[in-house]
C-alpha atoms as a PDB file:
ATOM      1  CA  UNK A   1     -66.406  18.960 -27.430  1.00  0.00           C
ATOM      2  CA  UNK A   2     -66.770  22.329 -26.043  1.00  0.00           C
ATOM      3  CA  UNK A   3     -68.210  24.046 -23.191  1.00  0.00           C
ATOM      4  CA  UNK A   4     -71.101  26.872 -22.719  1.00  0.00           C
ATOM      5  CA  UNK A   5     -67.835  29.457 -22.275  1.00  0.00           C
ATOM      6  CA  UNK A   6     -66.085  28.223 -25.334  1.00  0.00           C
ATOM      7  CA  UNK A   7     -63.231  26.017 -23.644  1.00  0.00           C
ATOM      8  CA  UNK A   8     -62.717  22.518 -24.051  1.00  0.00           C
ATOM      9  CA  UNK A   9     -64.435  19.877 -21.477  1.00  0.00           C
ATOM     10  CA  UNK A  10     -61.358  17.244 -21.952  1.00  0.00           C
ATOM     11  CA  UNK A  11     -59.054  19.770 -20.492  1.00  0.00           C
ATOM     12  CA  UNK A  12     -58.877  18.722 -16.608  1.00  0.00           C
ATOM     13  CA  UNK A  13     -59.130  15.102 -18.029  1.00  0.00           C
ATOM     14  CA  UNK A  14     -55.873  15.566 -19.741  1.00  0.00           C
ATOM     15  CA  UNK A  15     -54.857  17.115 -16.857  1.00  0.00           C
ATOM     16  CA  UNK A  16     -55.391  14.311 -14.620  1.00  0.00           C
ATOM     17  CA  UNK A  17     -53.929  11.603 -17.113  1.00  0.00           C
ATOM     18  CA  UNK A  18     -50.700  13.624 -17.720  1.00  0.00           C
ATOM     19  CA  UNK A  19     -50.328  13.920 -14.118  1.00  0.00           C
ATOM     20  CA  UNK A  20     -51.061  10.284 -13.007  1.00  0.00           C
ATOM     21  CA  UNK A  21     -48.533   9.227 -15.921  1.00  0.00           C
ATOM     22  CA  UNK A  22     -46.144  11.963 -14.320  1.00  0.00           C
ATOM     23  CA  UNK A  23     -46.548   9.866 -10.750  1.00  0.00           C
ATOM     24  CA  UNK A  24     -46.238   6.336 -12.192  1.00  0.00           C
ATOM     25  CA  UNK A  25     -42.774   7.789 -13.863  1.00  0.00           C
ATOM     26  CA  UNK A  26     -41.891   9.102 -10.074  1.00  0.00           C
ATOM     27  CA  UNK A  27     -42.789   6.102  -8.869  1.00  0.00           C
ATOM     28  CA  UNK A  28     -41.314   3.433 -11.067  1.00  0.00           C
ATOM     29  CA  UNK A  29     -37.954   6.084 -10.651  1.00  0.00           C
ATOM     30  CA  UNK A  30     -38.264   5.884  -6.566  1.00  0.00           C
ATOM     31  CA  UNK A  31     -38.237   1.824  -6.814  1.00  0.00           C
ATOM     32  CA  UNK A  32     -35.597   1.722  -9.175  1.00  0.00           C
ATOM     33  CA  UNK A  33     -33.266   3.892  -6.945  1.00  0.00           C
ATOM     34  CA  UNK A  34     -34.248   2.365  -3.576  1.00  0.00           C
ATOM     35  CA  UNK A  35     -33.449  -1.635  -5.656  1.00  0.00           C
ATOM     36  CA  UNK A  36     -30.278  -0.066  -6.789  1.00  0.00           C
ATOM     37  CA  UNK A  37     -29.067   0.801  -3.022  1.00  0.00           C
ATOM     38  CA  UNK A  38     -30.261  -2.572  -1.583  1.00  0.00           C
ATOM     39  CA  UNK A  39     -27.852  -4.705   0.337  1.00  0.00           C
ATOM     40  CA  UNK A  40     -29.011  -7.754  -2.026  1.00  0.00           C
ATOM     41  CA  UNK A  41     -26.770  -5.979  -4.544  1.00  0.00           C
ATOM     42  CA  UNK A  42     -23.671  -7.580  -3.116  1.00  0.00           C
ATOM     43  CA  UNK A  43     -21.663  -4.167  -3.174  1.00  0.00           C
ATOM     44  CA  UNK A  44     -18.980  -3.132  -0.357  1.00  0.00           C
ATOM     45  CA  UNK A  45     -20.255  -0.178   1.009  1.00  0.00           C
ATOM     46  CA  UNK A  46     -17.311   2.239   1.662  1.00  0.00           C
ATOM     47  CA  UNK A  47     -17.837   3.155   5.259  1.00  0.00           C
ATOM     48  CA  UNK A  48     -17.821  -0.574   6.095  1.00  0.00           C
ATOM     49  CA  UNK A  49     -14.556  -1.827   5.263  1.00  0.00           C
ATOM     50  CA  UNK A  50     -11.742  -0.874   7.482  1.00  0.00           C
ATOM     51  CA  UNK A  51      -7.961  -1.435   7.634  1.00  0.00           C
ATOM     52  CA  UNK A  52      -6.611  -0.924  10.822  1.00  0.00           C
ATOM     53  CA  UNK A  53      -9.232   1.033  12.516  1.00  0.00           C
ATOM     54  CA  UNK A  54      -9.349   3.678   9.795  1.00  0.00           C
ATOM     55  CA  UNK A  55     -12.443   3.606   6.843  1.00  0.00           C
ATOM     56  CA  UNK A  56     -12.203   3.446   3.082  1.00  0.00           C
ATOM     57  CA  UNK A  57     -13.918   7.041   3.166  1.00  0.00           C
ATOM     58  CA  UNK A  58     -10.478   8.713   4.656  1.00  0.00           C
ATOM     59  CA  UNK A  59      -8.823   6.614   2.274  1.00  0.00           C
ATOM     60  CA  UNK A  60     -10.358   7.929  -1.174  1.00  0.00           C
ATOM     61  CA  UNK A  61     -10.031  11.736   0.783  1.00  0.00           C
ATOM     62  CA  UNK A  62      -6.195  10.416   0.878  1.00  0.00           C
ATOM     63  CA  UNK A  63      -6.161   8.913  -2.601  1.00  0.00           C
ATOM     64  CA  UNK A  64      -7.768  11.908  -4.333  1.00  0.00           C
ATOM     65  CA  UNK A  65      -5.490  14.745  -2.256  1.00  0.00           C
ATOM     66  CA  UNK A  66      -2.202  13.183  -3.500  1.00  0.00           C
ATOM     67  CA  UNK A  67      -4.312  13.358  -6.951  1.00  0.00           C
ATOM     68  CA  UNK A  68      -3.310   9.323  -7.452  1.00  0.00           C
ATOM     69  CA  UNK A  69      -5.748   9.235 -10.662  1.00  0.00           C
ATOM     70  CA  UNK A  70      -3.558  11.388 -12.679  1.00  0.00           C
ATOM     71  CA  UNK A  71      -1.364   8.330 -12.880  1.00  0.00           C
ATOM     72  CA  UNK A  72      -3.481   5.501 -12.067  1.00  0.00           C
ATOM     73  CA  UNK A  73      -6.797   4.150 -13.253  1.00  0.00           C
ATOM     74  CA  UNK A  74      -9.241   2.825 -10.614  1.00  0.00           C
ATOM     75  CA  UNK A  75     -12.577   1.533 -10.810  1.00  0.00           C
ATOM     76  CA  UNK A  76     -12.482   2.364 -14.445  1.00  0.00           C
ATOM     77  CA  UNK A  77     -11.375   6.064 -13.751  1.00  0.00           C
ATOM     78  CA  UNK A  78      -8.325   8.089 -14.286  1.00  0.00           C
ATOM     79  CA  UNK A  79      -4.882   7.534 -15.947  1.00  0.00           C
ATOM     80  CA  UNK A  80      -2.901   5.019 -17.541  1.00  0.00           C
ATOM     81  CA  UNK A  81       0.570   6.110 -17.001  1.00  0.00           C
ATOM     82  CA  UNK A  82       0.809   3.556 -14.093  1.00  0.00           C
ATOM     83  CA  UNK A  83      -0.784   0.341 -13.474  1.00  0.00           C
ATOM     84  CA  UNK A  84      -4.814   0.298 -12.892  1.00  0.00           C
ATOM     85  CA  UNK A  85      -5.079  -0.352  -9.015  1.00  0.00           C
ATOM     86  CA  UNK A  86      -8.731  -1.516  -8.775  1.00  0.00           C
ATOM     87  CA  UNK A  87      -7.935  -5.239  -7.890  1.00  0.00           C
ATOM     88  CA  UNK A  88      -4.012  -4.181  -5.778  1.00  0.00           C
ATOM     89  CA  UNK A  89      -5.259  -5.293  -2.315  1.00  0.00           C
ATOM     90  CA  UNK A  90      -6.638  -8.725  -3.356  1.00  0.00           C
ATOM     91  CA  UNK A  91      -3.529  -9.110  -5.904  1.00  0.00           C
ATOM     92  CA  UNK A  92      -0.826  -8.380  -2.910  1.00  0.00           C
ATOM     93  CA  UNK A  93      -2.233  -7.717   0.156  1.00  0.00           C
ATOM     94  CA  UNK A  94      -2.319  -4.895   2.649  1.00  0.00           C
ATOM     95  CA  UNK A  95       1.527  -6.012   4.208  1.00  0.00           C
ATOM     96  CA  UNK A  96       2.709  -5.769   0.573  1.00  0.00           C
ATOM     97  CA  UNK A  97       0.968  -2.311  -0.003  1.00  0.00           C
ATOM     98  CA  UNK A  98       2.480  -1.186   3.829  1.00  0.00           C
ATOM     99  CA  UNK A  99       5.907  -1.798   2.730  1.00  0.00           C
ATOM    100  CA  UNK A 100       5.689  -0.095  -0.325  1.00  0.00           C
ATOM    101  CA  UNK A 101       2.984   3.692   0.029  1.00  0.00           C
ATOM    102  CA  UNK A 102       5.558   5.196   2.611  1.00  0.00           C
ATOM    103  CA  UNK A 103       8.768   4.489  -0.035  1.00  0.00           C
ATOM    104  CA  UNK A 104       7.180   4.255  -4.066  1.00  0.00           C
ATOM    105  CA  UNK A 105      10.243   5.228  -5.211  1.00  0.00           C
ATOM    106  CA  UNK A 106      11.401   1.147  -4.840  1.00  0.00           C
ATOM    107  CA  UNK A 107      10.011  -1.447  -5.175  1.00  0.00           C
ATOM    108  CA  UNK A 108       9.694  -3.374  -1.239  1.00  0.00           C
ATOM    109  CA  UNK A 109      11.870  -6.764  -0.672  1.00  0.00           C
ATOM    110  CA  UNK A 110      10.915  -9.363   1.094  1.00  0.00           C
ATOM    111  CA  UNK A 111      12.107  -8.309   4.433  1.00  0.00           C
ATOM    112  CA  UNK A 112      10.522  -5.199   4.195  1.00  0.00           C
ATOM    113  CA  UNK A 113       7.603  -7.087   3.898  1.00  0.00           C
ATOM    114  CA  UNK A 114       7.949  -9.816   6.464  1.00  0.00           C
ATOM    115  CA  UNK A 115       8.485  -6.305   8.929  1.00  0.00           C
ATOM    116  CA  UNK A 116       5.182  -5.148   7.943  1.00  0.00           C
ATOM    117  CA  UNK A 117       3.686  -8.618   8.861  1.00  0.00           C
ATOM    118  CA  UNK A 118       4.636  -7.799  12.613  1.00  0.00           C
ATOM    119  CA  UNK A 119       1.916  -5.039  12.424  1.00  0.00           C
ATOM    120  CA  UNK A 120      -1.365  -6.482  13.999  1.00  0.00           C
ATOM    121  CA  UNK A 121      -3.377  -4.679  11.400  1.00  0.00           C
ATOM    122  CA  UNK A 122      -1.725  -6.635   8.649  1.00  0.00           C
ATOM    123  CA  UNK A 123      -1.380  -9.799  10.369  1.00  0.00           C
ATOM    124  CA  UNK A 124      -5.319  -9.634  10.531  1.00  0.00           C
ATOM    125  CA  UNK A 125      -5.855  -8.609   7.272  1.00  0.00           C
ATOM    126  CA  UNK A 126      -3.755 -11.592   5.752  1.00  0.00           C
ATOM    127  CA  UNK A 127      -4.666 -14.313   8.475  1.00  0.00           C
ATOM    128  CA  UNK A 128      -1.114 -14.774   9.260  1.00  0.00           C
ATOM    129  CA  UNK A 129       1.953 -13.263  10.182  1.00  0.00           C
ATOM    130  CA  UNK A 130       4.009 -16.066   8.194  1.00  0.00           C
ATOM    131  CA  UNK A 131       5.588 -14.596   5.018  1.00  0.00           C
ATOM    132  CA  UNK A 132       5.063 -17.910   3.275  1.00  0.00           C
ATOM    133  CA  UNK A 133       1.470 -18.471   3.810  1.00  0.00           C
ATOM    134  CA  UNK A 134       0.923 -14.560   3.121  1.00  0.00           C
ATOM    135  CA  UNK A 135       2.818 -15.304  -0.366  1.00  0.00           C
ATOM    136  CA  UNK A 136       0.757 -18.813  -1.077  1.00  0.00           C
ATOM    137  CA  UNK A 137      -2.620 -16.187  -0.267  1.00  0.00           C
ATOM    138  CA  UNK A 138      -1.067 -13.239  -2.762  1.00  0.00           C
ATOM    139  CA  UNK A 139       0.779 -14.282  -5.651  1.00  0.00           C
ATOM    140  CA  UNK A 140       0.871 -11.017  -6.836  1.00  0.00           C
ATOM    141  CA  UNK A 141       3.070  -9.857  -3.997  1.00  0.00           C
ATOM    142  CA  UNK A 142       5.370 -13.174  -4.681  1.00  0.00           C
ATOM    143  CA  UNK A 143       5.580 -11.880  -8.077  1.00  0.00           C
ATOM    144  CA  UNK A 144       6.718  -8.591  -7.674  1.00  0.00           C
ATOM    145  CA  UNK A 145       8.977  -9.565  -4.768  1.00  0.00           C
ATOM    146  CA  UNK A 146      10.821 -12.231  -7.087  1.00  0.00           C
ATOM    147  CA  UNK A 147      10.721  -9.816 -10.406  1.00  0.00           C
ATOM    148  CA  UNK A 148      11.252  -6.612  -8.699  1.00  0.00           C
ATOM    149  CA  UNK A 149      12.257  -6.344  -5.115  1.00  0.00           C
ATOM    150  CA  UNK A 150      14.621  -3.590  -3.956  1.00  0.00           C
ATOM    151  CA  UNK A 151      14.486  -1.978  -8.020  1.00  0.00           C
ATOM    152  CA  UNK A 152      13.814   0.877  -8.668  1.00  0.00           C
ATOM    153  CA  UNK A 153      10.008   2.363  -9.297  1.00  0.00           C
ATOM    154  CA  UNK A 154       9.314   5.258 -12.041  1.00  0.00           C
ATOM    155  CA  UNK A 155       6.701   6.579  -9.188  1.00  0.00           C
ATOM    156  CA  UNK A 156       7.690   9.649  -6.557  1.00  0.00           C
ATOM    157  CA  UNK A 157       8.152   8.953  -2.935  1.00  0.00           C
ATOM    158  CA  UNK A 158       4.816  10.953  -1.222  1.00  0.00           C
ATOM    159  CA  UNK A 159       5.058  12.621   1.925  1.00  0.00           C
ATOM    160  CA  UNK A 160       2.761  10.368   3.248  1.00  0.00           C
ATOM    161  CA  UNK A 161       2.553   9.604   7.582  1.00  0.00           C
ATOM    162  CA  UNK A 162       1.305   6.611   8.804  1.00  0.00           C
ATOM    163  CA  UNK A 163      -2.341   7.494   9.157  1.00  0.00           C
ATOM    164  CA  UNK A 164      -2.207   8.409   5.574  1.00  0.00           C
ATOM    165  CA  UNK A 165      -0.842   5.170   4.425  1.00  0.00           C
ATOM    166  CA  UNK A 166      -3.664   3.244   6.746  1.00  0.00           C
ATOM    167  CA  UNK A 167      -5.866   5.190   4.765  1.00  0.00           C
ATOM    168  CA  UNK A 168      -4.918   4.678   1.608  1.00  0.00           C
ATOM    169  CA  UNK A 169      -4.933   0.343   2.640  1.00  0.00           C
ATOM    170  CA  UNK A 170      -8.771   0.900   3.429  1.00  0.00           C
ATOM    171  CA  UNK A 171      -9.521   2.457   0.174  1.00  0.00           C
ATOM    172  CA  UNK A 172      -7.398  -0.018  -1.996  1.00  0.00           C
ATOM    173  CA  UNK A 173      -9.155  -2.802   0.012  1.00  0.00           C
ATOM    174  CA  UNK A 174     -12.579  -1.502  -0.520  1.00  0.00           C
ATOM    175  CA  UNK A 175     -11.856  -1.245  -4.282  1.00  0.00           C
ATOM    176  CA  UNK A 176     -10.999  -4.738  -4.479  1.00  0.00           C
ATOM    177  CA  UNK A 177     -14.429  -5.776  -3.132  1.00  0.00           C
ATOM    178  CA  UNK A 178     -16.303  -4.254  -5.636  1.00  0.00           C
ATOM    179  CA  UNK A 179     -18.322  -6.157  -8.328  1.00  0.00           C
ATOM    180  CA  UNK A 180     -16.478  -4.363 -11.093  1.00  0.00           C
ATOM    181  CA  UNK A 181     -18.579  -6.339 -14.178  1.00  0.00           C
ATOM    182  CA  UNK A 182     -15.316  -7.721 -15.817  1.00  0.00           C
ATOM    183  CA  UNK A 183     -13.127  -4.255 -15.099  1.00  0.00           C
ATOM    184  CA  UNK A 184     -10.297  -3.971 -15.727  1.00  0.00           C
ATOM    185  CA  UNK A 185      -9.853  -6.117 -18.557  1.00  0.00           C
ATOM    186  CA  UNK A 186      -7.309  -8.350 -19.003  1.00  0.00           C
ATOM    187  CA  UNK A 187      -5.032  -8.162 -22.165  1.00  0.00           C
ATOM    188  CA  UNK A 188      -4.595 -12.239 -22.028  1.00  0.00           C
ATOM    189  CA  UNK A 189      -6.290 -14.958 -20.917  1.00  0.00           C
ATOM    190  CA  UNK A 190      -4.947 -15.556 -17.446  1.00  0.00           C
ATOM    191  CA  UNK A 191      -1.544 -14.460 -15.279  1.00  0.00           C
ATOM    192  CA  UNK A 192       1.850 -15.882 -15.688  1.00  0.00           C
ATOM    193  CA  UNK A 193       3.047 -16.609 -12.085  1.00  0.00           C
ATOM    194  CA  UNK A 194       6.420 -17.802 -11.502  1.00  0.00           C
ATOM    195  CA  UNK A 195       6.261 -21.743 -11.383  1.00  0.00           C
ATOM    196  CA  UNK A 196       8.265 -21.049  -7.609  1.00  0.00           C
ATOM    197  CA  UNK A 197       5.648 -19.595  -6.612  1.00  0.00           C
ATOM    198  CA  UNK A 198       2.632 -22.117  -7.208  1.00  0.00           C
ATOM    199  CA  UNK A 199       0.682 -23.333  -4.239  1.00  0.00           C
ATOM    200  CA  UNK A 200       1.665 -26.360  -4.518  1.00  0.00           C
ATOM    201  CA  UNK A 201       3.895 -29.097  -2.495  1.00  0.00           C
ATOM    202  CA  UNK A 202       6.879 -27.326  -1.119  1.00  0.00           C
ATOM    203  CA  UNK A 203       6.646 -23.994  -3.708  1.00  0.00           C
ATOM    204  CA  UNK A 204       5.901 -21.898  -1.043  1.00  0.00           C
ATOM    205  CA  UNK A 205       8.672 -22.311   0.660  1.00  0.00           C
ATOM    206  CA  UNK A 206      10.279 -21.979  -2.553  1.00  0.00           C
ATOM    207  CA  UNK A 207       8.716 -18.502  -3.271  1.00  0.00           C
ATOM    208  CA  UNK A 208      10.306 -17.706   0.182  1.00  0.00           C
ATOM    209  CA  UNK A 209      13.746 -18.494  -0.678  1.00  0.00           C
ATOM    210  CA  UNK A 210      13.844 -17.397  -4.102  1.00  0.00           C
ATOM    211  CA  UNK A 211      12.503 -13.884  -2.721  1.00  0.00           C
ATOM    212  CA  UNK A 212      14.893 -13.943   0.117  1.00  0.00           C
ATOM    213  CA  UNK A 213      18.220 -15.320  -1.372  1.00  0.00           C
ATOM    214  CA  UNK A 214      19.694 -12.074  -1.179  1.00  0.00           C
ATOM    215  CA  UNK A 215      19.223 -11.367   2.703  1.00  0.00           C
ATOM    216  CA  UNK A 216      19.557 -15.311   3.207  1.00  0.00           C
ATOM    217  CA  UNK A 217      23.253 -15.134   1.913  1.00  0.00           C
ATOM    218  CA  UNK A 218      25.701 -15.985   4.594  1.00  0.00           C
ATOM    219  CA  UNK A 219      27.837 -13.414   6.528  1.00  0.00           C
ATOM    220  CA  UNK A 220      30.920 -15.555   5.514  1.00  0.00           C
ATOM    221  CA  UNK A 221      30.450 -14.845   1.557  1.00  0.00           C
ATOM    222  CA  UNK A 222      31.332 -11.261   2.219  1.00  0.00           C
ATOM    223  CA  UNK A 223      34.869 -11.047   3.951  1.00  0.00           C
ATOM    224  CA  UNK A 224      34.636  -6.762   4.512  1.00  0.00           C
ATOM    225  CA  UNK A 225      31.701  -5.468   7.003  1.00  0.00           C
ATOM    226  CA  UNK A 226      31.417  -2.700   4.874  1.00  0.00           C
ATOM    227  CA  UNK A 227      30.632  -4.636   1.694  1.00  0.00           C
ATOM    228  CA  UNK A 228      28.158  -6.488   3.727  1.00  0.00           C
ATOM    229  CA  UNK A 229      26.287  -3.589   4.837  1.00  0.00           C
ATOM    230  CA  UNK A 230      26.046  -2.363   1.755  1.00  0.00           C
ATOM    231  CA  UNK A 231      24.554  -5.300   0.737  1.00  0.00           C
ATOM    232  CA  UNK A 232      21.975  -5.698   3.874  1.00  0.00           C
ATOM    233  CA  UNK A 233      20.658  -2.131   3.491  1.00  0.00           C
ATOM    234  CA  UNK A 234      19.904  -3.169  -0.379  1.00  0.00           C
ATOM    235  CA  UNK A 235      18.341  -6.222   0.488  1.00  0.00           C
ATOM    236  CA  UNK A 236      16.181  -4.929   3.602  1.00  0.00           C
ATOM    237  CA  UNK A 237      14.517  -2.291   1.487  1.00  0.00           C
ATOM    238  CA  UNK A 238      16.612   0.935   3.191  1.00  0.00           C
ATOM    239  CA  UNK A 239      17.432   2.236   0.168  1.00  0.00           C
ATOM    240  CA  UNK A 240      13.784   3.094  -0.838  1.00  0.00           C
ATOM    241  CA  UNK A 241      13.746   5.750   2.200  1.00  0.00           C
ATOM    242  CA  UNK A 242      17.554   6.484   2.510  1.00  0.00           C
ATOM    243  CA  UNK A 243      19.716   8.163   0.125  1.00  0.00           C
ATOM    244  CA  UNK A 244      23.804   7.145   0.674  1.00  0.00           C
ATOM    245  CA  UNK A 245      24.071  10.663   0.944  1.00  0.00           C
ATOM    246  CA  UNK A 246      22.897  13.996   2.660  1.00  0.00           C
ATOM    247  CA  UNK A 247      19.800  14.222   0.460  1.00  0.00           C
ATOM    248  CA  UNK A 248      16.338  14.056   2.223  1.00  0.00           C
ATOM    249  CA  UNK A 249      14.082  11.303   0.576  1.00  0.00           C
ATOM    250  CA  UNK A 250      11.643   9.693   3.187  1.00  0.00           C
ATOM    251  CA  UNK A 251      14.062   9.508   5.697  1.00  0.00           C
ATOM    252  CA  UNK A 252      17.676  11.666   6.428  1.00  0.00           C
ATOM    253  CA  UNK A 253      20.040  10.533   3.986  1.00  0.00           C
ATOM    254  CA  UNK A 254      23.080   8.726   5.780  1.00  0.00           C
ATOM    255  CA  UNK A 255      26.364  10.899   4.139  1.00  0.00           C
ATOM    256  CA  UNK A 256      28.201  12.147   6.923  1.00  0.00           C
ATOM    257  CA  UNK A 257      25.386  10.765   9.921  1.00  0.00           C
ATOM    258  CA  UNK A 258      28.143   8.510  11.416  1.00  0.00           C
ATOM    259  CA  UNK A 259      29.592  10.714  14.460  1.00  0.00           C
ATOM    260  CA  UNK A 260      27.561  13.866  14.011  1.00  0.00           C
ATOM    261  CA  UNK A 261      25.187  15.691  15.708  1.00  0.00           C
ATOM    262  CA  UNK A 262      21.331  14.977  15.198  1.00  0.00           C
ATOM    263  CA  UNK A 263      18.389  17.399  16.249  1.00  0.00           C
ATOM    264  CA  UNK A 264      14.939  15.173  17.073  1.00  0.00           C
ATOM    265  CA  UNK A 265      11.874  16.434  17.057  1.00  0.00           C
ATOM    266  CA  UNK A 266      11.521  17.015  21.125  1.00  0.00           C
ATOM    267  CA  UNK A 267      14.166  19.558  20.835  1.00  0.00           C
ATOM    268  CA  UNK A 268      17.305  17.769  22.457  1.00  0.00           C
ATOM    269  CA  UNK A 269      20.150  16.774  20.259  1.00  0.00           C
ATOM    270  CA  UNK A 270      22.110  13.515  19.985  1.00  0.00           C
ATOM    271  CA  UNK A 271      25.331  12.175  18.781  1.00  0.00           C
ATOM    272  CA  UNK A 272      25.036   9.848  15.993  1.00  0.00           C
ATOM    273  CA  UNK A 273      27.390   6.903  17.570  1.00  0.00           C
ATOM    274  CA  UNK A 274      26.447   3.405  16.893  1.00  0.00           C
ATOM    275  CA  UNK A 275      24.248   3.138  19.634  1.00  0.00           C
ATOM    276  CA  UNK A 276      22.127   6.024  18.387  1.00  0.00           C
ATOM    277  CA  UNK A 277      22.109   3.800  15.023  1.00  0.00           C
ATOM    278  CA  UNK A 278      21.067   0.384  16.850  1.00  0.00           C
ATOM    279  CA  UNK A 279      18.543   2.428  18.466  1.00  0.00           C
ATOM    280  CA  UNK A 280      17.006   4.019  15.163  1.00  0.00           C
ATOM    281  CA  UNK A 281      16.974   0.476  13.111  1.00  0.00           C
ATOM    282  CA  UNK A 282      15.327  -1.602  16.096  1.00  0.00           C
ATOM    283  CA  UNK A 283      13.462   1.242  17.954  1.00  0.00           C
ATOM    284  CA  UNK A 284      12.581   3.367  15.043  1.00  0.00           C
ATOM    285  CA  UNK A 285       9.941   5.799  17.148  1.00  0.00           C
ATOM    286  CA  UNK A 286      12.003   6.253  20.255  1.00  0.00           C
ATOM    287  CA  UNK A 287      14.430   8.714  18.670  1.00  0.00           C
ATOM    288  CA  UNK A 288      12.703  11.220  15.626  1.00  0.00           C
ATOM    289  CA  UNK A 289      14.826  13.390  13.988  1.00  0.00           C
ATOM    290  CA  UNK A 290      13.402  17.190  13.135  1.00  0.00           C
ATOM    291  CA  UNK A 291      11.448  17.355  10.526  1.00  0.00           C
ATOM    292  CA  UNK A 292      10.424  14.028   9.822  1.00  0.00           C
ATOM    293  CA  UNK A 293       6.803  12.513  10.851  1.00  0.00           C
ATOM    294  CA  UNK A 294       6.952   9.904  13.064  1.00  0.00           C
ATOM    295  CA  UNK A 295       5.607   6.517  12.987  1.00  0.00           C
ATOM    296  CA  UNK A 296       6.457   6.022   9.454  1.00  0.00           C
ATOM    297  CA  UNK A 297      10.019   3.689   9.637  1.00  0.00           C
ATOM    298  CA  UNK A 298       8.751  -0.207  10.738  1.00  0.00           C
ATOM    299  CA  UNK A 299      11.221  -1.872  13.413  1.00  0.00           C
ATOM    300  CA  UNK A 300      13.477  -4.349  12.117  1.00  0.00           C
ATOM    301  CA  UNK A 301      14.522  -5.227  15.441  1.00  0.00           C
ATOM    302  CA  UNK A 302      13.537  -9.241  14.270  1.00  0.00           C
ATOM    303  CA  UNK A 303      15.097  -9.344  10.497  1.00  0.00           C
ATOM    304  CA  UNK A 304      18.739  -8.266  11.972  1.00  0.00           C
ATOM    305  CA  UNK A 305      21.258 -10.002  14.523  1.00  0.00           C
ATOM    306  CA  UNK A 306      24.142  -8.641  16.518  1.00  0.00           C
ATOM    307  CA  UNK A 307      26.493  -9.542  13.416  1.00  0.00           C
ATOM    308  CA  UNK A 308      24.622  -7.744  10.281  1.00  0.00           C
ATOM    309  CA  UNK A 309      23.356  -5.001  12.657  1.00  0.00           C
ATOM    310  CA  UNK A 310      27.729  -4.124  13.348  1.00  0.00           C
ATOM    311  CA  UNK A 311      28.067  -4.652   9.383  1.00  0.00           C
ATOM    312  CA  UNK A 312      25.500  -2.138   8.903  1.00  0.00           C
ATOM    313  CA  UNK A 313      26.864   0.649  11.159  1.00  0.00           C
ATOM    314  CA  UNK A 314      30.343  -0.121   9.821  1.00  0.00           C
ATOM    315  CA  UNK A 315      28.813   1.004   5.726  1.00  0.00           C
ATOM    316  CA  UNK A 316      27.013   3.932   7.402  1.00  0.00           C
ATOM    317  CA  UNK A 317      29.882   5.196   9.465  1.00  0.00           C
ATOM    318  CA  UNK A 318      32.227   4.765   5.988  1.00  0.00           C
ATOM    319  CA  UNK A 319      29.792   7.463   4.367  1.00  0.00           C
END
């Protein structure tokens, strides 16, 4: 049908019908998004979950500036040179994770853990400051601790402070809230945990000893202090940070510390005598040496006594 000037009459109608379809499409679009947002999804949101007073959205700043997904897969992104870390915080918990971000280059023993547990942070993120009931709550950490601890990791030590590491805790804890659909998948159907560490009857207090029958070993079994410092500073997780010589790792390597000179960080200088050492294993923050961020070494002022804390000066003054 045409019009008295030649054009056609259906023209606005077709108009007004593309345009109403063109609305319903906006508007059907506009419901879907706002649904998809809605809290009655049941997804973490990343600004609410928090590890010791620090958000998951400094943590995935943290995660991406150290570039972790060239190695790592998480949330179905990234790498797979090293183990997907989507699920890590519910697997071993934030004490686990603590003991291990500051020193990746080994893998964190038991001790190093239980030190971590003394941080309020982690104590309320497990429920407990026990080491047993945090191992009977992640059986991934028991795992690793029994199969791994104090071994050596394929992964660089990262110049990460303790704000950093914080971070990183609130991201990896986010991640492990998330509805995921089934991601990642697993290559078998279900885990193989060490029978010891079941949570059942006595096994966690199994899981504890088996983890721990290194440290646990009695003074007596080792005749020579020096021996036995050796083997303290292996089991306690030192060894991750400290190199037995002068080479910088996380920490200042011990060769030649015993005795010498040390610059900290307010300027002053100190002799390295075995107080100085005491001091820097139980009081880790009172005493920083230049050039090394502070608040990153845990106090093991309650995993040593008088008589492994003389065996360990006696192997770092023999370096």
């Amino acid at each position: 049908m045409s019009c008295l000037n030649g054009t056609d009459c259906r023209e606005p109608a077709k108009r007004r019908i593309a345009l109403a379809v063109l609305a319903l499409m906006l508007a059907i679009f506009l419901l879907l998004s706002v649904w998809s947002f809605l809290p009655s999804r049941g997804q973490a949101i990343p600004d609410s979950i928090q590890y010791g007073g620090v958000d998951a959205v400094e943590g995935k700043r943290v995660f991406q500036a150290y570039n972790c997904m060239g190695c790592h897969t998480i949330v179905g992104n990234g790498a797979y040179l090293g183990p997907d870390l989507t699920r890590i915080h519910a697997d071993a918990g934030a004490a686990w994770l603590a003991a291990f971000l500051p020193s990746a280059g080994g893998w964190p023993t038991s001790a190093a853990v239980r030190v971590q547990l003394q941080n309020p942070a982690a104590q309320a993120d497990a429920g407990s400051a026990d080491l047993q009931a945090y191992l009977q709550r992640y059986p991934g950490a028991a795992e690793r601790l029994n199969e791994r601890g104090g071994q050596h990791t394929l992964m660089p030590n990262l110049p990460l402070d303790a704000r950093e590491v914080t971070a990183l805790i609130a991201f990896l804890k986010y991640t492990s809230t998330l509805h995921t659909e089934g991601w990642p998948p697993k290559p078998h159907e279900g885990r193989r945990i060490p029978a010891a560490f079941q949570p059942s009857g006595d096994a966690a207090s199994t899981a504890v000893a088996g983890a721990e029958t290194k440290a646990a070993a009695p003074a007596g079994q080792v005749q020579d202090a020096v021996a036995r410092g050796r083997q303290l500073v292996s089991d306690l997780g030192c060894v991750a940070c400290h190199a037995t010589d002068q080479k910088r790792t996380v920490g200042p390597g011990w060769g030649g510390l015993a005795g010498h000179e040390v610059q900290l960080t307010d300027g002053t200088t100190v002799t390295a005598d075995e107080a100085y050492i005491v001091r820097s294993i139980r009081e880790p923050d009172a005493q920083t040496v230049a050039g090394y961020p502070p608040h990153v070494m845990p106090s093991y002022d309650a995993l040593i006594d008088d008589a492994d804390m003389k065996a360990i000066v006696a192997y770092l003054s023999s370096l």
